[in-house]
N, C-alpha and C. Protein backbone atom coordinates (compact mmCIF):
# COMPACT_ATOMS: atom_id res chain seq x y z
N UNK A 1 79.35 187.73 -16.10
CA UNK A 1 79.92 186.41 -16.20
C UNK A 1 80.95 186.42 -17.32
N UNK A 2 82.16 185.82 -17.10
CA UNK A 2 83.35 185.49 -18.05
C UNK A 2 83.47 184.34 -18.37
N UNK A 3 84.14 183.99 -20.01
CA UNK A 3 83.76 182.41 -20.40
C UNK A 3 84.67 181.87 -19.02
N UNK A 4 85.50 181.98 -18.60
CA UNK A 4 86.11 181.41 -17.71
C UNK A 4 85.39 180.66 -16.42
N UNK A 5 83.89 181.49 -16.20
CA UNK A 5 83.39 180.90 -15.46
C UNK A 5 82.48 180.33 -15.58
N UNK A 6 82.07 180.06 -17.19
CA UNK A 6 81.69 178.90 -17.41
C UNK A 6 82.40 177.69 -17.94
N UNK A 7 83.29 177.65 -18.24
CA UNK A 7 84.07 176.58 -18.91
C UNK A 7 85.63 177.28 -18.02
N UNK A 8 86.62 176.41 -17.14
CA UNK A 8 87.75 176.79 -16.98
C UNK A 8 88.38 176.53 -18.04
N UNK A 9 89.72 177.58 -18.26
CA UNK A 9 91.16 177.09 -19.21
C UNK A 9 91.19 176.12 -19.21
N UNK A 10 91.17 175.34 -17.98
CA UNK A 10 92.12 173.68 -18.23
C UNK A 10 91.01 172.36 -18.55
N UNK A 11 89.77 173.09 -18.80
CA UNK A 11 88.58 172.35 -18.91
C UNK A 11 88.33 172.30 -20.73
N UNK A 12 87.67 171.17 -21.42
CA UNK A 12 87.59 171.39 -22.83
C UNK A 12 85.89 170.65 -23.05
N UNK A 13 85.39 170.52 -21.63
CA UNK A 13 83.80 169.97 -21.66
C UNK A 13 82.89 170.70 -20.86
N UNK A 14 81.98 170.74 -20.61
CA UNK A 14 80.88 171.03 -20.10
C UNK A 14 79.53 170.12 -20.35
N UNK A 15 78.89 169.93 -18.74
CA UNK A 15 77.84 169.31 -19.00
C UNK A 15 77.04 170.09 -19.02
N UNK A 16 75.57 170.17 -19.94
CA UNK A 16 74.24 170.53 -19.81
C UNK A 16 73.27 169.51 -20.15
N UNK A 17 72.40 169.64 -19.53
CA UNK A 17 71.24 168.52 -20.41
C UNK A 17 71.34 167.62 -20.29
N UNK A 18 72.75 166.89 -19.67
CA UNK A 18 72.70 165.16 -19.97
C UNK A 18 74.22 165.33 -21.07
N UNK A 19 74.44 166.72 -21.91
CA UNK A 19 75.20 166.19 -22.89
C UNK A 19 76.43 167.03 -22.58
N UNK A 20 77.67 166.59 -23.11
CA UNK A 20 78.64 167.21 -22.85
C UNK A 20 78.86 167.75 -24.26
N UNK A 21 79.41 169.09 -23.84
CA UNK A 21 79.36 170.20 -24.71
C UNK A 21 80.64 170.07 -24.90
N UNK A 22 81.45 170.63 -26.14
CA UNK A 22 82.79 170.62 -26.60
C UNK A 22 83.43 172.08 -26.56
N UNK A 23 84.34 172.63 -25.74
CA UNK A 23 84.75 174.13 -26.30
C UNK A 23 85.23 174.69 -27.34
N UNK A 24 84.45 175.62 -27.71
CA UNK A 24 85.01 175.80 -29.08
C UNK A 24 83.58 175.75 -30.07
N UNK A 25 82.61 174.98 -29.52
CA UNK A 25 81.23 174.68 -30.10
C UNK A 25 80.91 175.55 -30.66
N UNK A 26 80.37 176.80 -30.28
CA UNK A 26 79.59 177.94 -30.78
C UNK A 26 80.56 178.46 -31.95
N UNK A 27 81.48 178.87 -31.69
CA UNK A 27 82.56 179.45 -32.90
C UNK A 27 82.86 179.06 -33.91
N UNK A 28 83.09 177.31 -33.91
CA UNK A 28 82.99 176.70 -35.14
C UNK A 28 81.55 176.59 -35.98
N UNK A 29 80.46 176.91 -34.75
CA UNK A 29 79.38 177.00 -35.92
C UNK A 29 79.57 178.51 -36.39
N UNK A 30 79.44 179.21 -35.86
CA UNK A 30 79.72 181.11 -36.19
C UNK A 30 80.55 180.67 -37.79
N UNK A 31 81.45 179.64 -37.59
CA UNK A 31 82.85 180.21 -39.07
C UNK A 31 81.72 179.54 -39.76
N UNK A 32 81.54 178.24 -39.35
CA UNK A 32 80.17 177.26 -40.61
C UNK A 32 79.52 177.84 -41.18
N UNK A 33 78.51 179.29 -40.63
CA UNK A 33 77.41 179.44 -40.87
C UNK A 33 78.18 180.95 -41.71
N UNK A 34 79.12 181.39 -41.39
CA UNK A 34 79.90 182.39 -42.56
C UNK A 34 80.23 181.36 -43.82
N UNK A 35 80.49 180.51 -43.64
CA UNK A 35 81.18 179.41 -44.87
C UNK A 35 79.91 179.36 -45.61
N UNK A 36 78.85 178.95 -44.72
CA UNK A 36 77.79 178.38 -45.53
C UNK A 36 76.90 179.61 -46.06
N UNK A 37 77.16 180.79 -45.81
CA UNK A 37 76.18 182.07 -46.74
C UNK A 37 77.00 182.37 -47.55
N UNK A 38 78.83 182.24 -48.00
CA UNK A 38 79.55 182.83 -48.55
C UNK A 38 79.45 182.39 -50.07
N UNK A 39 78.65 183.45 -50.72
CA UNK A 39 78.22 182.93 -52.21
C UNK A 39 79.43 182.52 -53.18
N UNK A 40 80.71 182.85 -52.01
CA UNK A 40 82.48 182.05 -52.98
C UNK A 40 82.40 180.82 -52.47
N UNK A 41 81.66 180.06 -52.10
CA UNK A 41 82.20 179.04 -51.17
C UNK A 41 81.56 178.06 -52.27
N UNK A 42 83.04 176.57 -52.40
CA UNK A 42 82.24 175.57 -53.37
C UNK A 42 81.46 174.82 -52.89
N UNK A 43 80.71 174.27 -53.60
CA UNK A 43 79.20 173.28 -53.20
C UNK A 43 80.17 172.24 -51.95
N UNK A 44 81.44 171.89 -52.26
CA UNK A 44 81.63 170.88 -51.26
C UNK A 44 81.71 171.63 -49.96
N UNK A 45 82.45 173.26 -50.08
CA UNK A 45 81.94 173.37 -48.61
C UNK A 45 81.03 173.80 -47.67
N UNK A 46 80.70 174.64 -48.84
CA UNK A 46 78.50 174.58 -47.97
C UNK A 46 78.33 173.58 -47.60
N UNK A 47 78.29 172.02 -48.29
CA UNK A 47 77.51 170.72 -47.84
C UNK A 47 78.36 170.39 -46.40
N UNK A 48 79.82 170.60 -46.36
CA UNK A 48 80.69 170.31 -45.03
C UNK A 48 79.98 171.17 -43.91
N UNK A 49 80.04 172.77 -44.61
CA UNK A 49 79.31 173.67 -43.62
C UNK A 49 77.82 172.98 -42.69
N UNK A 50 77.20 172.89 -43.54
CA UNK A 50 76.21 172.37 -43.16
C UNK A 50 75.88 170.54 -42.40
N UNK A 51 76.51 170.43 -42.91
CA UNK A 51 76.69 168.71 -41.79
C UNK A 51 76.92 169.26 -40.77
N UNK A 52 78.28 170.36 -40.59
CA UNK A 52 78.64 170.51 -39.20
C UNK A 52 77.68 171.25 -38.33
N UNK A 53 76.94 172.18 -39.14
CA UNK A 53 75.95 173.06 -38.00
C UNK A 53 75.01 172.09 -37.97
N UNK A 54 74.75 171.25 -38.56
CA UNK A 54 73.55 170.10 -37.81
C UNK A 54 74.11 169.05 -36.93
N UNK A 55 75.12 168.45 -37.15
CA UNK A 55 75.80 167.91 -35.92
C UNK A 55 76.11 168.57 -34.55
N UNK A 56 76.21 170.00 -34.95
CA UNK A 56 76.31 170.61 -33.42
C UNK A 56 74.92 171.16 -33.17
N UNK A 57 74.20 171.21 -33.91
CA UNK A 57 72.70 171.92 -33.55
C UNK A 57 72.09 171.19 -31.96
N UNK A 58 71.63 169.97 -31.76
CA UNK A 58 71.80 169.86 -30.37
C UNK A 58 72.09 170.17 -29.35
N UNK A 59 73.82 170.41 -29.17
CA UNK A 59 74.48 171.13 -28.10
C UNK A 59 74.46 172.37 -28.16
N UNK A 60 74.05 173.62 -29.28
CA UNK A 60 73.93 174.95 -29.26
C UNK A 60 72.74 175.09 -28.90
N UNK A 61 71.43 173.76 -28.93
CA UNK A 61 70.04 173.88 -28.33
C UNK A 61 70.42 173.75 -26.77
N UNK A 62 71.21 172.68 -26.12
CA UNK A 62 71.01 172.74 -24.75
C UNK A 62 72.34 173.70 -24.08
N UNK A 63 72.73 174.40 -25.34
CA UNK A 63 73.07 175.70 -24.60
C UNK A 63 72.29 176.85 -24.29
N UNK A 64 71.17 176.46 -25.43
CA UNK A 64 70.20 177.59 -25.24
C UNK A 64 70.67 178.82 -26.36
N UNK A 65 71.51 178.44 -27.39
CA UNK A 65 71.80 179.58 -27.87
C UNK A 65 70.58 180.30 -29.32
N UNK A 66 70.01 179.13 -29.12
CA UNK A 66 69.00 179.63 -30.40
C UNK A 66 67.47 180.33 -29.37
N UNK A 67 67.28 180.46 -28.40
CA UNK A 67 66.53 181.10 -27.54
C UNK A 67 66.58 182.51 -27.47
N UNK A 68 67.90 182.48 -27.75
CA UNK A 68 68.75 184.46 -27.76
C UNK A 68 68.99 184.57 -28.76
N UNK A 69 69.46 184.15 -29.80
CA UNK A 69 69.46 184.15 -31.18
C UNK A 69 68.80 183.46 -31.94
N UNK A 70 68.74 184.28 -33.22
CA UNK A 70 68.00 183.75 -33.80
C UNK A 70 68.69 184.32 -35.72
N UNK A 71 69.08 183.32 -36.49
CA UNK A 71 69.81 183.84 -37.62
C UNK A 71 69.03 185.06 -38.38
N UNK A 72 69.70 186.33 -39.20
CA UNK A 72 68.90 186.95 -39.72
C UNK A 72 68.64 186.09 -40.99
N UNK A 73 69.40 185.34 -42.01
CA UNK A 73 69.65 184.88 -43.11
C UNK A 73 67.92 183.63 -43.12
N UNK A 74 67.03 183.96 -43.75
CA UNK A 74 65.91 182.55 -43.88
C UNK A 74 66.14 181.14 -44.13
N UNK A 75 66.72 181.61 -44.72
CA UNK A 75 67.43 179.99 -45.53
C UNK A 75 68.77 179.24 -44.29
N UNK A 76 69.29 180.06 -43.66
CA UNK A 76 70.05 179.95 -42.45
C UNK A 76 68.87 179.49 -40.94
N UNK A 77 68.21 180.11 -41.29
CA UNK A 77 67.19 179.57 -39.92
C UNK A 77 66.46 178.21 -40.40
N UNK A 78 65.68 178.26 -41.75
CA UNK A 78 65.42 177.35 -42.34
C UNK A 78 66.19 175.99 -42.12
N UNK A 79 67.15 175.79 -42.59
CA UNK A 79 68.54 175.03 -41.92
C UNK A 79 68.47 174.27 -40.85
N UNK A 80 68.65 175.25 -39.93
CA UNK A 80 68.32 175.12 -38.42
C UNK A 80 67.45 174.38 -37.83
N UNK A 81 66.28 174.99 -38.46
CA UNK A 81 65.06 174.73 -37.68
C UNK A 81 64.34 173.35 -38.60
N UNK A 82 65.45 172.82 -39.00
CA UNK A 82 64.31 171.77 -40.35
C UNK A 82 63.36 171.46 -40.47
């Protein structure tokens, strides 16, 4: 399977679950969750980091992506899993 055939080019949603998913979802958490272990990063943007991976935590659940993954970082799963 290619992202293409789950999400087309000219498409920027997807439904699962009831919820519509945003493209681009997973990646912006991927940079978040680099932002948010990066021991250079200032307190304001860990706290940004982290709003955002809990605002998307939902839609990366009814993607199913925490089923296949799972963070190595504790304090990163911790996070997650509140």
């Amino acid at each position: 399977m290619r992202a293409e055939d789950i999400l087309p080019d000219e498409a920027s949603f997807v439904e699962r679950d009831g919820m519509m998913l945003r493209k681009g979802t997973v990646a912006a958490f991927l940079a978040n969750a680099r932002t948010w272990l990066d021991a250079q990063a200032t307190p304001e943007q860990v706290a940004a980091a982290a709003a955002a991976m809990l605002a998307a935590r939902p839609a990366l659940v009814a993607l199913g992506l925490f089923d296949i993954l799972v963070p190595r970082d504790p304090r990163l799963a911790a996070l997650l899993t509140g």
